[in-house]
N, C-alpha and C. Protein backbone atom coordinates (compact mmCIF):
# COMPACT_ATOMS: atom_id res chain seq x y z
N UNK A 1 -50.10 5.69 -35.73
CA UNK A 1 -48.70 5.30 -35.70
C UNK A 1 -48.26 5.05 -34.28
N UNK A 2 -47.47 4.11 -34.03
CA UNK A 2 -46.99 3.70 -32.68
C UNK A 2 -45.51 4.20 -32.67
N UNK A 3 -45.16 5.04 -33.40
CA UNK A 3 -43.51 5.91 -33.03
C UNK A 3 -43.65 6.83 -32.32
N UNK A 4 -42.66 6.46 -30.92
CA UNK A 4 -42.65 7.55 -29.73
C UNK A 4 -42.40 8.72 -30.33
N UNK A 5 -43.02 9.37 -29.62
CA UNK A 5 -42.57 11.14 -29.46
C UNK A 5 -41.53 11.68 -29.91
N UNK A 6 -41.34 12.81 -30.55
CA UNK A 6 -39.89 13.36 -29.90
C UNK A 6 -39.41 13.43 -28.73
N UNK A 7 -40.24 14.12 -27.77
CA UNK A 7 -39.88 14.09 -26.45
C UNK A 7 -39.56 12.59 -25.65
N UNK A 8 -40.20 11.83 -26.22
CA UNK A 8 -40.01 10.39 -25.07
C UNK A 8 -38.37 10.03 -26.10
N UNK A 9 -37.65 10.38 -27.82
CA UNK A 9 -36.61 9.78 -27.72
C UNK A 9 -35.56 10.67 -27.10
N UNK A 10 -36.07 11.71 -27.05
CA UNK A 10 -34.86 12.68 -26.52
C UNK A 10 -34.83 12.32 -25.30
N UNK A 11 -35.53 11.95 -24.67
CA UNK A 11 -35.60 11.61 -23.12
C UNK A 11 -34.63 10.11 -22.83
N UNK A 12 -35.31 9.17 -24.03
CA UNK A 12 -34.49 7.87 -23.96
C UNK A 12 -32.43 7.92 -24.19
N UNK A 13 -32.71 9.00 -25.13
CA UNK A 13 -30.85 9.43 -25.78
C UNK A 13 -30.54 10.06 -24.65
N UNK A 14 -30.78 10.77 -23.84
CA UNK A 14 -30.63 11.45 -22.83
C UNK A 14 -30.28 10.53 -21.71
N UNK A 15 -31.26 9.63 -21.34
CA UNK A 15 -30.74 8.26 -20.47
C UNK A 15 -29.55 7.64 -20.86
N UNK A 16 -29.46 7.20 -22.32
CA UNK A 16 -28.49 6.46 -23.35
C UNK A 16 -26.69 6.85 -22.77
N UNK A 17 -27.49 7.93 -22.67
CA UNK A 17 -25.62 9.37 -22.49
C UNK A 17 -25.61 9.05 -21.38
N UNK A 18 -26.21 9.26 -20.25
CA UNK A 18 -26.28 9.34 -18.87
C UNK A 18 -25.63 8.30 -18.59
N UNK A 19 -26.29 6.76 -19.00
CA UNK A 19 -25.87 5.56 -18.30
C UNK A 19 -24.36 5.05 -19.27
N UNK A 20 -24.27 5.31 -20.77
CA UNK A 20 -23.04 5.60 -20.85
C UNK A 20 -21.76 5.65 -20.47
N UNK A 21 -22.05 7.39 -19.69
CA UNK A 21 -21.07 8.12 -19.28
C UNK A 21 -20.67 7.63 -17.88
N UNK A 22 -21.41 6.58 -16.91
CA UNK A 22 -21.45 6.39 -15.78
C UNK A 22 -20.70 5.41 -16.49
N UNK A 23 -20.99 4.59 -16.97
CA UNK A 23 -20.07 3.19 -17.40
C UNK A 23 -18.92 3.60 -17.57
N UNK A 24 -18.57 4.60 -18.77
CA UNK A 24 -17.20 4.91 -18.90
C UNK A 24 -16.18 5.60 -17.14
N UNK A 25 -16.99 6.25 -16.60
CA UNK A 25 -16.56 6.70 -15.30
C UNK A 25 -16.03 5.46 -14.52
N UNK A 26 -17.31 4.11 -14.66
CA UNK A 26 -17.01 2.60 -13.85
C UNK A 26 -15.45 2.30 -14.66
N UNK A 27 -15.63 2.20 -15.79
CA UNK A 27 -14.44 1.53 -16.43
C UNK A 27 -12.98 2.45 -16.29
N UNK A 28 -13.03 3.61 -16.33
CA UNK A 28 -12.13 4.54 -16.05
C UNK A 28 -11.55 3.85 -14.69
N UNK A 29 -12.28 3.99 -13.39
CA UNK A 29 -11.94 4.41 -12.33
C UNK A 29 -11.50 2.39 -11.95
N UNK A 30 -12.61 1.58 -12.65
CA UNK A 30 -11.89 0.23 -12.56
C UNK A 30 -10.43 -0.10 -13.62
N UNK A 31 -9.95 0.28 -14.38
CA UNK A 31 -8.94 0.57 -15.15
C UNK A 31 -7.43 0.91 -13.79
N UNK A 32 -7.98 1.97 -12.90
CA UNK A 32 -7.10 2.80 -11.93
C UNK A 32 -7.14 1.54 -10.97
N UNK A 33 -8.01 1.09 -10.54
CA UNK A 33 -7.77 0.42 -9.40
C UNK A 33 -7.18 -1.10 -9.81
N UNK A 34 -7.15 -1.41 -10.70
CA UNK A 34 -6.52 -2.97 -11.25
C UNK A 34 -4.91 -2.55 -11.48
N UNK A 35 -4.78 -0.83 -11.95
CA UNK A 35 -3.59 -0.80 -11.87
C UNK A 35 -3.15 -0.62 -11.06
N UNK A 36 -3.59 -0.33 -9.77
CA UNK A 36 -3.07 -0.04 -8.44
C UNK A 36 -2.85 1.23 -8.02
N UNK A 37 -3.65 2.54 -9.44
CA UNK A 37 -3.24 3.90 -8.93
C UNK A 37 -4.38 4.38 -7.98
N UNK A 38 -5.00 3.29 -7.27
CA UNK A 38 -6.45 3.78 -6.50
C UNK A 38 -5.85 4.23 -5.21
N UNK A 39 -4.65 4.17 -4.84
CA UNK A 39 -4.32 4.84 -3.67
C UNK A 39 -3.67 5.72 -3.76
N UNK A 40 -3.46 6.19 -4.65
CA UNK A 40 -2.25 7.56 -5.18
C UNK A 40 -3.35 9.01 -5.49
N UNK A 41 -2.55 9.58 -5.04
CA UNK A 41 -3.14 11.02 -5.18
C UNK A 41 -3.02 11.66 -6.29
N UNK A 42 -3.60 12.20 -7.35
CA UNK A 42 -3.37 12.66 -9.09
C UNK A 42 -2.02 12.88 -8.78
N UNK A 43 -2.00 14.11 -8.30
CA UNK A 43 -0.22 14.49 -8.60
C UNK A 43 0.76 13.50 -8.42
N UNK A 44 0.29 12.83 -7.12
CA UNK A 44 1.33 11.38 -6.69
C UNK A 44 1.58 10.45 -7.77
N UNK A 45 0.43 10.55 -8.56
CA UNK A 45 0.35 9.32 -9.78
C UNK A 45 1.30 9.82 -10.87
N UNK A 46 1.13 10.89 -11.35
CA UNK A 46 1.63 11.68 -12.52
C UNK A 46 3.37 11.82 -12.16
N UNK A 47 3.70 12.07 -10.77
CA UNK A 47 4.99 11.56 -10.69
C UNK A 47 5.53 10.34 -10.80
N UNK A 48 4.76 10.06 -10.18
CA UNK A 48 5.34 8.14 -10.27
C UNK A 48 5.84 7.76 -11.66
N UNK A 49 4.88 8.23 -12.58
CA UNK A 49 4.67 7.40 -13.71
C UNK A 49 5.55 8.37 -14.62
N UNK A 50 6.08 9.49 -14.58
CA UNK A 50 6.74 10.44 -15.27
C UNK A 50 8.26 10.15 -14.41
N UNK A 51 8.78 10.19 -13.24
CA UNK A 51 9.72 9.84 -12.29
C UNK A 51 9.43 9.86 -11.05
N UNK A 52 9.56 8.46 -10.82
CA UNK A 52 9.16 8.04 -9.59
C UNK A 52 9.97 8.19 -8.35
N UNK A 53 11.70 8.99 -8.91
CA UNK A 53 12.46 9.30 -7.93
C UNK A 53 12.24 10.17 -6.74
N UNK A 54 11.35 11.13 -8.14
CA UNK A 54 10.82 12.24 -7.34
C UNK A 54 9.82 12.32 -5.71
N UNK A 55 9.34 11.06 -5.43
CA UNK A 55 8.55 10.46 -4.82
C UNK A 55 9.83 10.89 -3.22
N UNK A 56 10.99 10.38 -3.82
CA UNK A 56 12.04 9.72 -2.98
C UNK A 56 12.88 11.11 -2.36
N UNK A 57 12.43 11.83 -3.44
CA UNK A 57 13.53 13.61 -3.22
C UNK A 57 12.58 14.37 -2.33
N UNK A 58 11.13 13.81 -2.20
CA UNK A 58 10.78 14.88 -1.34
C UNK A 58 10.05 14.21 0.02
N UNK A 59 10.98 14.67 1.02
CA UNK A 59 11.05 13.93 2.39
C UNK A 59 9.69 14.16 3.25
N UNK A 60 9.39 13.19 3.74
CA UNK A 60 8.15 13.32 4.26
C UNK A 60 8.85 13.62 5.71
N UNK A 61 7.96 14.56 6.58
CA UNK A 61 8.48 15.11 8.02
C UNK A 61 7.37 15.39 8.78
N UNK A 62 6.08 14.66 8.61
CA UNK A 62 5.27 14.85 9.20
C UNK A 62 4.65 12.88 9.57
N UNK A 63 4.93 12.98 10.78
CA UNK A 63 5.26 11.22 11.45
C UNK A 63 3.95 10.88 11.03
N UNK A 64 3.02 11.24 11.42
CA UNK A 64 1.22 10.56 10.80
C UNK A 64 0.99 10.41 9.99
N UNK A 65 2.05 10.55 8.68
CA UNK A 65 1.91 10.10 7.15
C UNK A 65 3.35 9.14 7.11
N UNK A 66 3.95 8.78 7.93
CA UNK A 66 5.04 7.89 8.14
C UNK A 66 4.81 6.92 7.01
N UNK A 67 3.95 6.08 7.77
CA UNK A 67 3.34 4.48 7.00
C UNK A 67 2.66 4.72 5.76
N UNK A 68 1.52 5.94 5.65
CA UNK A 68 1.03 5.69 4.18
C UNK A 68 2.21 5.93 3.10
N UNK A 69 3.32 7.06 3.65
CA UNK A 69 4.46 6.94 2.53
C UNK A 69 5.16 6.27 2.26
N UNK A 70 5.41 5.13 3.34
CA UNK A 70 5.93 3.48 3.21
C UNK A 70 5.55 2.81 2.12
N UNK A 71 3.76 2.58 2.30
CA UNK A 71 3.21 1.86 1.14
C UNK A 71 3.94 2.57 -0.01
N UNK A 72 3.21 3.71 0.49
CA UNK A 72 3.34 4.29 -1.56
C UNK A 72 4.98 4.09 -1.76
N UNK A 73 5.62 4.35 -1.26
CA UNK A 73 7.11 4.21 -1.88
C UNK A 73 7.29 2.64 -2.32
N UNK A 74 6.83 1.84 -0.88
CA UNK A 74 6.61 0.18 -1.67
C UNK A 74 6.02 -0.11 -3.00
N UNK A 75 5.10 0.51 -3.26
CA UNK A 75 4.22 0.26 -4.71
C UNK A 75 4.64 0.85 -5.80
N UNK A 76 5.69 2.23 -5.57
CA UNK A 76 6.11 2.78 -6.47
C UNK A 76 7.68 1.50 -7.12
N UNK A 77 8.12 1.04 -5.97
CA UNK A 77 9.38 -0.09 -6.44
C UNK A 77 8.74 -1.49 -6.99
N UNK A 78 7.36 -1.47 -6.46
CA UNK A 78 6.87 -2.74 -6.88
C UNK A 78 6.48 -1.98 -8.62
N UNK A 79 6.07 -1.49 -8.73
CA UNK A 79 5.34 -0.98 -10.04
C UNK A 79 6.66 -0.98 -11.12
N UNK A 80 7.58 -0.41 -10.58
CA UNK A 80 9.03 -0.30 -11.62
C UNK A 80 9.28 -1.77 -12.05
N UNK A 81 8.94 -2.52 -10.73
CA UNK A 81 9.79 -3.75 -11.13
C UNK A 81 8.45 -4.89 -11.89
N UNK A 82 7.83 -4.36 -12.09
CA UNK A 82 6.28 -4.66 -13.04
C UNK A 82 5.21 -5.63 -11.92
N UNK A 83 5.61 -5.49 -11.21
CA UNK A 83 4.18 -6.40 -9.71
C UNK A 83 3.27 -5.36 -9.97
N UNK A 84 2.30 -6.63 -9.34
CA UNK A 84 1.39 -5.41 -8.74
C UNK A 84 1.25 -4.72 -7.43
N UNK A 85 0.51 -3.84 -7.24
CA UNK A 85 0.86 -2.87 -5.77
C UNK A 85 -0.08 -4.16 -4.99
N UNK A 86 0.52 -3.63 -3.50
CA UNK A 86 -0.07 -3.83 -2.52
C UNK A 86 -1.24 -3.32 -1.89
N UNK A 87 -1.99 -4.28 -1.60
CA UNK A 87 -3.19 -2.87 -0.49
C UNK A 87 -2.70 -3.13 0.49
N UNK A 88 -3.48 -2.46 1.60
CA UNK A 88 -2.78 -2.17 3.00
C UNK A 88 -4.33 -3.03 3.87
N UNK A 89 -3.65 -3.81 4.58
CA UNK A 89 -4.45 -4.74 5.51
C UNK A 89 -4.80 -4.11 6.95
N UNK A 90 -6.19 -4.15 7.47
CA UNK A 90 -6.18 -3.24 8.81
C UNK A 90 -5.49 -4.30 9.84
N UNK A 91 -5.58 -5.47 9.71
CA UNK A 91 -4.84 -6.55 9.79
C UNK A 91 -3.30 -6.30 10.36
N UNK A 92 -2.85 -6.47 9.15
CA UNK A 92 -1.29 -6.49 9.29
C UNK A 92 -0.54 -5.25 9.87
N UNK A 93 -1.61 -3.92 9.51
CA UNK A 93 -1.33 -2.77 9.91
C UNK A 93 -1.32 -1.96 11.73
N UNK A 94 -2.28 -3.32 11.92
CA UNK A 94 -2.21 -3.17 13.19
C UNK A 94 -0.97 -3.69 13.81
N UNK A 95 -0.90 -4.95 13.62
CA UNK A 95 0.10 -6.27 14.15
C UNK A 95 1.56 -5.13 13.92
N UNK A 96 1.68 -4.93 12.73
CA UNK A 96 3.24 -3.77 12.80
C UNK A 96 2.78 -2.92 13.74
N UNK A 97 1.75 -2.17 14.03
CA UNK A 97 2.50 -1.06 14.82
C UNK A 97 2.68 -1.71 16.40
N UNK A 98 2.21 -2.64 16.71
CA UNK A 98 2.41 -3.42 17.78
C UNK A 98 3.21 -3.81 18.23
N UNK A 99 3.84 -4.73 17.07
CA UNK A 99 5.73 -4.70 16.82
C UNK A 99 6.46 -3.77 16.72
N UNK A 100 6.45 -2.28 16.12
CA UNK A 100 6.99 -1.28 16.16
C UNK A 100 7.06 -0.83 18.12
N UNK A 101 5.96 -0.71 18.56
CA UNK A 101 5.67 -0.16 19.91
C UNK A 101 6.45 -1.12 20.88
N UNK A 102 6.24 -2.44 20.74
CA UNK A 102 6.83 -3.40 21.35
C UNK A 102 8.08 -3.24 21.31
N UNK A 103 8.80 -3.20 20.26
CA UNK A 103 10.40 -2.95 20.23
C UNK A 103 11.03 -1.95 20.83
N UNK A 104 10.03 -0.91 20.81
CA UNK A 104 10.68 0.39 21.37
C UNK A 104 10.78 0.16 22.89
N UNK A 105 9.40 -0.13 23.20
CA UNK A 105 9.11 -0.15 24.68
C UNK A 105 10.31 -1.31 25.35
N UNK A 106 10.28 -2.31 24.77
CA UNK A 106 10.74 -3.55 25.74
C UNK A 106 12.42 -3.19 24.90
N UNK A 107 13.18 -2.07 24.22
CA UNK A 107 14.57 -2.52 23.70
C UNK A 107 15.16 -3.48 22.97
N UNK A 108 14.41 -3.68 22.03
CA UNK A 108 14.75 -5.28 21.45
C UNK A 108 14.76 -4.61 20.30
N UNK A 109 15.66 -5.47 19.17
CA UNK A 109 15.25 -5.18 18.03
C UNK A 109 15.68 -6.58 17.32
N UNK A 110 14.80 -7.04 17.00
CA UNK A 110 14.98 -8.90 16.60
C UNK A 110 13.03 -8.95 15.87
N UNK A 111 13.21 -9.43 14.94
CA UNK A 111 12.12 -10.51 14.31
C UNK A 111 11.61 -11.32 15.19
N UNK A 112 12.25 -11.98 16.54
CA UNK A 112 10.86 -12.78 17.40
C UNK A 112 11.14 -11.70 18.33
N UNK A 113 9.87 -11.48 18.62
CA UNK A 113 8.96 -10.78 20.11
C UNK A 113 9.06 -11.42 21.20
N UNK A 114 9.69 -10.80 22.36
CA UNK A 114 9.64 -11.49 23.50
C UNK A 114 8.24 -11.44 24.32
N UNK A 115 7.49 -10.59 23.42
CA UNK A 115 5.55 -10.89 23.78
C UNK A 115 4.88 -11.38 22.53
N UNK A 116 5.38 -11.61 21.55
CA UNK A 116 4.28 -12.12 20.64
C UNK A 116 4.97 -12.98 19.69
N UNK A 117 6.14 -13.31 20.04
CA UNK A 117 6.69 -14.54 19.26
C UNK A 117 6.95 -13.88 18.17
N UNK A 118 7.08 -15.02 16.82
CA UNK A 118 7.61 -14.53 15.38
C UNK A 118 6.31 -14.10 14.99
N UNK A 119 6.73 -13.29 13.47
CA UNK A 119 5.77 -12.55 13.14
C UNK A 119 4.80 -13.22 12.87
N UNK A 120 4.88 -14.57 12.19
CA UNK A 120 3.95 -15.51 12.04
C UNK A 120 2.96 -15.49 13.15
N UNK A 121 3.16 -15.89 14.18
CA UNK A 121 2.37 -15.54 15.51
C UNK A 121 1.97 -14.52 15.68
N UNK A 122 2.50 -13.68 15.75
CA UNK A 122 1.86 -12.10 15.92
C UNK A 122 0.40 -11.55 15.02
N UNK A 123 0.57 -12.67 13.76
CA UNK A 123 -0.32 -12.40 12.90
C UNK A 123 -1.60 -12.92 13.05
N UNK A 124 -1.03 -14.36 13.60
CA UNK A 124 -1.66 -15.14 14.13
C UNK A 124 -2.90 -15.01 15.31
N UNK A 125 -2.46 -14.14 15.84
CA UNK A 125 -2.74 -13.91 17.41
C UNK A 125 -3.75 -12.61 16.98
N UNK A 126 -3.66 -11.78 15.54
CA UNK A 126 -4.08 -10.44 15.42
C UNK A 126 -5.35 -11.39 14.41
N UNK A 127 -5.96 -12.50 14.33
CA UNK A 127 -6.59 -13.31 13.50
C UNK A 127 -6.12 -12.78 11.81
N UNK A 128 -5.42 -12.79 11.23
CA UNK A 128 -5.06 -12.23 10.28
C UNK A 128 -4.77 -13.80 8.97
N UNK A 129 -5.20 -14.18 7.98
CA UNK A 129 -5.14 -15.37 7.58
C UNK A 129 -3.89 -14.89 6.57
N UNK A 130 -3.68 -15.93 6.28
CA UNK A 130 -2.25 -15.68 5.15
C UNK A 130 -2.09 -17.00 4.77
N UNK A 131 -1.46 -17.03 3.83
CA UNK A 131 -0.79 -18.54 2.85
C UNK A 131 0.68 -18.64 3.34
N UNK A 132 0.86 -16.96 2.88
CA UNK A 132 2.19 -16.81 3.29
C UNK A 132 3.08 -15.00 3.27
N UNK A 133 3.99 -14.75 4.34
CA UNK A 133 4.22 -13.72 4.98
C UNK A 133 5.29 -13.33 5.28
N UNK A 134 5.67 -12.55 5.80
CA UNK A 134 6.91 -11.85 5.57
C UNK A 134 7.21 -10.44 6.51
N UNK A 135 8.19 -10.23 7.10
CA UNK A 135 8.77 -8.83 7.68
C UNK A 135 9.83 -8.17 7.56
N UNK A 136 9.73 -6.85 7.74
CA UNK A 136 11.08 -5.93 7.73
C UNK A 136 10.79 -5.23 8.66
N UNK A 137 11.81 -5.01 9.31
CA UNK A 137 12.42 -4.36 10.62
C UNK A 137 13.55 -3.64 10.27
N UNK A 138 13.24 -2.46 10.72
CA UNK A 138 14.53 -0.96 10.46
C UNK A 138 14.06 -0.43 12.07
N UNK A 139 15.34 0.13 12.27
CA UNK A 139 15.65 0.84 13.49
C UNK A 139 16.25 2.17 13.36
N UNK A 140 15.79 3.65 13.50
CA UNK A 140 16.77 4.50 13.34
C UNK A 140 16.58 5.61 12.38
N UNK A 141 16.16 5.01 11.21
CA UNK A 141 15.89 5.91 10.26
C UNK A 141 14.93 7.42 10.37
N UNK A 142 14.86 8.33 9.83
CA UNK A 142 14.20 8.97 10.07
C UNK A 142 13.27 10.17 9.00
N UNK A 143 13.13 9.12 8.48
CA UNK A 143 11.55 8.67 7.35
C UNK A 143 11.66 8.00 6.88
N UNK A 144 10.18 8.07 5.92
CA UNK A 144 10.03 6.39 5.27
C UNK A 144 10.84 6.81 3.74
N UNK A 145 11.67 7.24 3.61
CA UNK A 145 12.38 7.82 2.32
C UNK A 145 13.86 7.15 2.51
N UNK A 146 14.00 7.25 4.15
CA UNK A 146 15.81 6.92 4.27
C UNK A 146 15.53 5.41 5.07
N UNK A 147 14.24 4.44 5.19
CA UNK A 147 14.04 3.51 5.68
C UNK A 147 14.07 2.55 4.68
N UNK A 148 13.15 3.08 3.20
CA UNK A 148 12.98 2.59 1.98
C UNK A 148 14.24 2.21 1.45
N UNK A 149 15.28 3.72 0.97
CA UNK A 149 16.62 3.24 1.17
C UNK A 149 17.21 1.94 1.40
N UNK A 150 17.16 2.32 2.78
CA UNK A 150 18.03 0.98 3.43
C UNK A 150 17.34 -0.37 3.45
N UNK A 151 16.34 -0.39 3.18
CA UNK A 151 15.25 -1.71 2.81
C UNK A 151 15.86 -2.33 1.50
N UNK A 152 15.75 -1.21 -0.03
CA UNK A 152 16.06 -1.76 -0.78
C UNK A 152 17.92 -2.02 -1.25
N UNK A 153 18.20 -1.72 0.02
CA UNK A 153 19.42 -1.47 -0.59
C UNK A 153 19.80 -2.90 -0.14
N UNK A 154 19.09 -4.05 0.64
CA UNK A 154 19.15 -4.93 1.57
C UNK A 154 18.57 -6.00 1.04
N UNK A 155 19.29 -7.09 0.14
CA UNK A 155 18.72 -8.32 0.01
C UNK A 155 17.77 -8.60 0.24
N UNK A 156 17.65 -9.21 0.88
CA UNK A 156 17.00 -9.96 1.72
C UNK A 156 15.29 -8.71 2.35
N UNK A 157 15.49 -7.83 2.79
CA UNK A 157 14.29 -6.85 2.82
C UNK A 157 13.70 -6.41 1.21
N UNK A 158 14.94 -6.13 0.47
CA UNK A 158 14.45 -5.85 -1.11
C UNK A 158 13.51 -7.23 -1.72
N UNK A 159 14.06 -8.31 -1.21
CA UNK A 159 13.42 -9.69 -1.87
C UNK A 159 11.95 -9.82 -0.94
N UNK A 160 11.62 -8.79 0.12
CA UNK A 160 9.90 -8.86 0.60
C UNK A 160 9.01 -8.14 0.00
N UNK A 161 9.73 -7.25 -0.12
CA UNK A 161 9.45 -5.70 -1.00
C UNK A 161 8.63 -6.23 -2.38
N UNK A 162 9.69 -6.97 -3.09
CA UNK A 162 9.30 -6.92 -4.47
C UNK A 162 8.58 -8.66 -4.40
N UNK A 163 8.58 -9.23 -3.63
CA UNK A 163 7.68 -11.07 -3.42
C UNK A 163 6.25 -10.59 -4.07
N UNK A 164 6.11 -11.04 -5.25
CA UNK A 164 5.25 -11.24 -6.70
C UNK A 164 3.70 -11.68 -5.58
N UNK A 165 4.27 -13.11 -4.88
CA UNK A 165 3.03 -13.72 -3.90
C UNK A 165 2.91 -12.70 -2.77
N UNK A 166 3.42 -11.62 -2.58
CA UNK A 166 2.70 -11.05 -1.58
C UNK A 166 1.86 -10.01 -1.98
N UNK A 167 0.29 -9.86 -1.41
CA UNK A 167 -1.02 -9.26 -2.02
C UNK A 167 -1.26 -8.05 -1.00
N UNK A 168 -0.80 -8.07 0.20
CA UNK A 168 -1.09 -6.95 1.35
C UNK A 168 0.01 -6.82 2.04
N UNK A 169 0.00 -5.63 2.65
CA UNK A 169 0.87 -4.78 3.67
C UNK A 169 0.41 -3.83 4.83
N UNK A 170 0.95 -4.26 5.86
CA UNK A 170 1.00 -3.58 7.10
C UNK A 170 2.33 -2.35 7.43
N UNK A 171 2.20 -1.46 7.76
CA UNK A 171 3.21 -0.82 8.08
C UNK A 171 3.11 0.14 9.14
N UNK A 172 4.17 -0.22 10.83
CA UNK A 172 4.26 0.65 11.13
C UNK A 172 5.30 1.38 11.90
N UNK A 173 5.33 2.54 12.75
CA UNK A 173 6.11 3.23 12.78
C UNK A 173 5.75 3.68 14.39
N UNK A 174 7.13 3.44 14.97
CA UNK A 174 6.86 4.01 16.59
C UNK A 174 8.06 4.51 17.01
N UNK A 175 8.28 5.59 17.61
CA UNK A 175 9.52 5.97 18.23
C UNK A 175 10.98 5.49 17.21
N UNK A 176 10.84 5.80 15.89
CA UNK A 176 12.17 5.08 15.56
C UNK A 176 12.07 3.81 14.61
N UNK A 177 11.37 2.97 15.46
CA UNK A 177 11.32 1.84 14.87
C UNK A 177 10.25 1.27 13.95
N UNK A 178 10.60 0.78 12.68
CA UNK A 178 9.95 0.87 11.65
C UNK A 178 9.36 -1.09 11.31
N UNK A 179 8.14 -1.48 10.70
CA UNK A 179 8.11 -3.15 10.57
C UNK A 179 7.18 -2.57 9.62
N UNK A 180 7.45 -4.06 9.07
CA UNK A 180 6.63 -4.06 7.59
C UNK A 180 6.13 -5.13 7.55
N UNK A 181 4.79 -5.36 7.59
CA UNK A 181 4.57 -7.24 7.34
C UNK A 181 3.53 -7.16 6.22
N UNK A 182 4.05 -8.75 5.38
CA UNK A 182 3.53 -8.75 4.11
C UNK A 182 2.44 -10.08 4.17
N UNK A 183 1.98 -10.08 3.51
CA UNK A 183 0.63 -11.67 3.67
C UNK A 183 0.20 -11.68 2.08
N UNK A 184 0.41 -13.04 1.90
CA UNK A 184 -0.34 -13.46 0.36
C UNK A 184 -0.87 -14.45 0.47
């Protein structure tokens, strides 16, 4: 008779489960990242998606998580309003804090740079490609909870925020001054 073993099918069902269970893990964890919860932390997610206010009630006060709580608060308003999230560009992320540092240092607070021109340029200059792009500039605030705020409370910053064509985000944060640049 040419019928394997017991041992060689238990061995094969055993593989069967194995490679399986890895698939379901692939599909799980690709499921998370198409929805955009690949940058959220479990608990971060489970609020969001239960109340996302909550995100907003608890103040971030530690400046080196400034910008990642930018995004996430961005993705949490993009997600309400049914977009999809943003990723974060090393790109764009640089070019803001550049603009952030720049503003502080040189006293300006204006959309063109008296060293790097409009943001377009700035992006430009950081080789960063785009179709098309976008900034917000806050001065003052003091987190990304009471910056978000005043972003969405703001036409015109709320309409970058939630721009369907924008796919990435930069965000940063220097002395005060806060920029956001978007690229799709």
């Amino acid at each position: 008779m040419n019928t394997p073993s017991v041992k060689k099918r238990k061995a094969r069902r055993n593989v069967g489960v194995i490679f399986s269970r890895k698939l379901s893990l692939i599909a799980v964890a690709s499921a998370f990242i198409l929805s955009g919860v690949s940058g959220l932390a479990p608990a971060e997610h489970a609020q969001a998606q239960t109340a996302y206010e909550a995100a907003y009630a608890k103040t971030t006060a530690d400046k080196s998580k400034f910008t990642a709580k930018v995004v996430y608060l961005v993705n949490l308003e993009r997600r309400k309003a049914g977009l999809k999230p943003l990723t974060i560009h090393a790109g764009t992320a640089k070019a803001s804090r550049l603009k952030a540092m720049d503003m502080s240092k040189k006293g300006y607070f204006d959309h063109t740079s008296p060293t790097y021109g409009s943001p377009f340029n700035l992006l430009k200059l950081q080789k960063v490609a785009f179709r098309t792009a976008g900034e917000n500039i806050a001065m003052g605030q003091r987190s990304p909870e009471s910056v978000m705020q005043g972003w969405m409370n703001s036409e015109g910053h709320r309409s970058n925020i939630l721009n369907p064509s924008f796919t990435s985000i930069g965000v940063g944060y220097y002395n005060g001054y806060w920029v956001q640049l978007f690229i799709g």
